[in-house]
Protein backbone atom coordinates (compact mmCIF):
# COMPACT_ATOMS: atom_id res chain seq x y z
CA UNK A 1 -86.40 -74.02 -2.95
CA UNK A 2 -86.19 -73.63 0.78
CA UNK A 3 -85.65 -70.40 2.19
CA UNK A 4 -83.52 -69.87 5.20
CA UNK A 5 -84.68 -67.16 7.89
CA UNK A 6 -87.91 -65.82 5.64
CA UNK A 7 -88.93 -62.46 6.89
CA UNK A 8 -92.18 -60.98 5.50
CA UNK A 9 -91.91 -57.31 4.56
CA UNK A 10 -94.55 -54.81 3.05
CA UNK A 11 -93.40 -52.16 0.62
CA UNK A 12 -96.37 -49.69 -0.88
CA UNK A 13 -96.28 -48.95 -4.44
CA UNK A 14 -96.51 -45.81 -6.85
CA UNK A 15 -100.38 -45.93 -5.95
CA UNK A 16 -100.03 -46.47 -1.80
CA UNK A 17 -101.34 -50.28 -2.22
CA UNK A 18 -99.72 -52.39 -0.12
CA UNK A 19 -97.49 -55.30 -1.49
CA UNK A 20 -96.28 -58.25 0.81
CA UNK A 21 -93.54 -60.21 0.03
CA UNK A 22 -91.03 -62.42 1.83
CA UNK A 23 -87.76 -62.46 1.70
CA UNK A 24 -85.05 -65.09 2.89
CA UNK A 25 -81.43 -65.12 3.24
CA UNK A 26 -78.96 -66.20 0.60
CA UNK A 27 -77.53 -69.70 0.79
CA UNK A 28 -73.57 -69.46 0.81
CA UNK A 29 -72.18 -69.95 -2.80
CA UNK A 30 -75.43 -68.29 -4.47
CA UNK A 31 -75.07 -65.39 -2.00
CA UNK A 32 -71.50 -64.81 -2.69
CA UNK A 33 -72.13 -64.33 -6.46
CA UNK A 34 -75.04 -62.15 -5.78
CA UNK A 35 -72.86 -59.97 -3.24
CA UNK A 36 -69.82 -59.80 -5.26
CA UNK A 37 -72.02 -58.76 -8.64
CA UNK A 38 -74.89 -56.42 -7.14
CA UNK A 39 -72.42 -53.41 -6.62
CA UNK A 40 -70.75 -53.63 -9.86
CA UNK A 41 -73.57 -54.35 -11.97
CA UNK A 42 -76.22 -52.11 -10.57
CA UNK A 43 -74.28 -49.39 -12.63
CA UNK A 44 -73.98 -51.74 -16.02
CA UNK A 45 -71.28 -49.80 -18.52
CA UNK A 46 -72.76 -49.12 -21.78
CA UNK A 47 -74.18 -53.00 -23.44
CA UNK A 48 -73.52 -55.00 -20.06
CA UNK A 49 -77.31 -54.53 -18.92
CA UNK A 50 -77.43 -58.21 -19.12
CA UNK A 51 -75.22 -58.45 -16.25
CA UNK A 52 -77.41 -56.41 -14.01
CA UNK A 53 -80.70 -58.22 -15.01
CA UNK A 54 -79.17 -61.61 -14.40
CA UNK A 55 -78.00 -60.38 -11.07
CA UNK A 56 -81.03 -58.87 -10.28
CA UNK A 57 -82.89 -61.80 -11.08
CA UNK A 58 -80.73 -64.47 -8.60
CA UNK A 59 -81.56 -61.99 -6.26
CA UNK A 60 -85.06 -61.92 -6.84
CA UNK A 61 -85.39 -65.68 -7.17
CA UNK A 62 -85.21 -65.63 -2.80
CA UNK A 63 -88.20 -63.25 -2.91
CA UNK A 64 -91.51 -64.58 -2.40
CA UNK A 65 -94.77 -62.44 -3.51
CA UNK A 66 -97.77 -62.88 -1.23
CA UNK A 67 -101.17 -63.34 -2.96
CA UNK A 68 -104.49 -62.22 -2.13
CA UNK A 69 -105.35 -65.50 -0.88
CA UNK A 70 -102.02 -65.89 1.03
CA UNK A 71 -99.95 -68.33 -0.42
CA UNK A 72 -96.66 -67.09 -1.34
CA UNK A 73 -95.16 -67.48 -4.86
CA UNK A 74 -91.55 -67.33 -5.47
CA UNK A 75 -90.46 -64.42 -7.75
CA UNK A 76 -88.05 -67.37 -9.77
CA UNK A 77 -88.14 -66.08 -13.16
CA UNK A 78 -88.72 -62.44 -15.20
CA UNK A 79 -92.19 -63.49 -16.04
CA UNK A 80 -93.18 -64.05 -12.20
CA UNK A 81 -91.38 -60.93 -11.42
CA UNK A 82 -92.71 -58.68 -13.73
CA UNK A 83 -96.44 -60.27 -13.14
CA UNK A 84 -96.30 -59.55 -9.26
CA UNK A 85 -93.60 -56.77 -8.85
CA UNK A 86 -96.08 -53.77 -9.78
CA UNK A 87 -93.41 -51.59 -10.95
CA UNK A 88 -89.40 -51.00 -11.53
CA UNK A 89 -89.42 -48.14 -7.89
CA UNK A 90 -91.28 -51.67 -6.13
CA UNK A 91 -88.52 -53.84 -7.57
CA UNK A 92 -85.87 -51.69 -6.42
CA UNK A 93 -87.20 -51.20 -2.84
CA UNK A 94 -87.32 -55.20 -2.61
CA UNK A 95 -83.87 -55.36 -4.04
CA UNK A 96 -82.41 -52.95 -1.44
CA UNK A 97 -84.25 -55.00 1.53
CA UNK A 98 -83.13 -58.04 0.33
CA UNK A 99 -79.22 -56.54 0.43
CA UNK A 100 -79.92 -54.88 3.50
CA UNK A 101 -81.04 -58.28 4.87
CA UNK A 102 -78.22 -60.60 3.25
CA UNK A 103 -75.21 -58.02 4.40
CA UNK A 104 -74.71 -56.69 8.02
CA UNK A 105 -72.82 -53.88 6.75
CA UNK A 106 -75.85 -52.66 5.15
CA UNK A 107 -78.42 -53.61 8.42
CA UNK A 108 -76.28 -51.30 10.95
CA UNK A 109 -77.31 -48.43 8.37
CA UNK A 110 -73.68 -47.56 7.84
CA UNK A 111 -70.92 -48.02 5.57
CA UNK A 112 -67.91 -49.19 6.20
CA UNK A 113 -64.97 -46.91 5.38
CA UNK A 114 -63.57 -49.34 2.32
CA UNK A 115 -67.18 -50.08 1.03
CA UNK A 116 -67.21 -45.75 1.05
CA UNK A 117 -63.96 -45.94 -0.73
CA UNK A 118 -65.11 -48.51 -3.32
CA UNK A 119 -68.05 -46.58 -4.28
CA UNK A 120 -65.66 -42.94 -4.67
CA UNK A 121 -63.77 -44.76 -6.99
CA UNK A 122 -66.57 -46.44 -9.24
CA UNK A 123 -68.42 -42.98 -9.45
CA UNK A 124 -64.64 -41.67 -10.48
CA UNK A 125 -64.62 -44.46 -13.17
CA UNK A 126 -67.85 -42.88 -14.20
CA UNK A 127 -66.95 -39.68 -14.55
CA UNK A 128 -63.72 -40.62 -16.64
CA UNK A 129 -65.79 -42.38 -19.06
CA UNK A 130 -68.83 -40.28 -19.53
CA UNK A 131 -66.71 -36.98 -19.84
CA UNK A 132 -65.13 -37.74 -22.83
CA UNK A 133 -68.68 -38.52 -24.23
CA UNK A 134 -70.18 -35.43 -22.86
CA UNK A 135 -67.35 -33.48 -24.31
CA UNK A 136 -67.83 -34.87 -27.76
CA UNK A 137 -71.87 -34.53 -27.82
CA UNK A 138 -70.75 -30.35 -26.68
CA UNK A 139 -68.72 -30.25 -29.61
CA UNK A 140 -70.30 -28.00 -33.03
CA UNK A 141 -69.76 -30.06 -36.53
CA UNK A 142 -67.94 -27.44 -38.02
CA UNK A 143 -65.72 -24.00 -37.42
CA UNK A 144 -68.14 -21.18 -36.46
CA UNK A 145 -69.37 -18.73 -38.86
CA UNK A 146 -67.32 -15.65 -39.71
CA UNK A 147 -70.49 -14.08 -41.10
CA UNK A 148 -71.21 -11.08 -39.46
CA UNK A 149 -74.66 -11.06 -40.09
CA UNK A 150 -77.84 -12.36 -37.69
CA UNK A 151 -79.16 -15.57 -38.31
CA UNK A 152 -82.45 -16.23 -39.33
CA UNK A 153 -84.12 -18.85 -36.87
């Protein structure tokens, strides 16, 4: 796979080691898919994980890990990920450079006002569905007791 514009970053992990990996640019098509799914599936609704994994792993297959001997090795699969991605906080740093990278709006280290709108609305979405559940898991199984009597713990 060639990689357009590869740009070698270093993100430290859990432990302060350094990790090098480099990242590229999407091509067109792939990059579209990635950009138009990331948002949406990095909060997955309840079963639709899969979504967000196969996202994240499109993503990940422009990411090159550096090894000790320097030769890079693409990150192309979950095996190669999870065998040189040291842990899920690493994984999500590269995945946030690579999107900061890929989409200008997210390089100037702003948002733009509809991208701010889009997100309001999901994390209203989020709220609609998870109060209901919240409300139900509050609720007692039955009527509460008339006895006027402590209860024994």
């Amino acid at each position: 796979m060639n990689f357009i514009a590869p740009k070698e970053i270093t993100i430290e992990d859990g432990e302060g080691k350094p990790r090098t990996f480099i990242i590229s640019k999407f091509p067109a098509i792939a990059g579209r898919e990635i950009v138009a799914k990331y948002p949406t599936s990095a909060l997955p609704k309840l079963g639709e994980y899969a979504v967000s994994e196969e996202t994240m792993l499109k993503l990940m297959a422009y990411v090159q890990a550096v090894m000790e001997n320097g030769n890079p090795i693409a990150l192309t699969t979950r095996a190669l990920v999870d065998n040189h991605v040291s842990d899920w906080e690493v994984l999500a740093k590269i995945e946030m450079a690579m999107m900061k990278y890929n989409c200008s709006f997210f390089q100037k280290e702003t948002l733009s006002a509809s991208l701010i709108e889009v997100v309001e609305k999901v994390m209203q979405r989020i709220f609609v569905m998870l109060t209901p559940s919240s409300e139900q898991s509050s609720q007692t199984a039955g009527q509460p007791s008339t006895n006027s009597e402590p209860s024994i713990l």
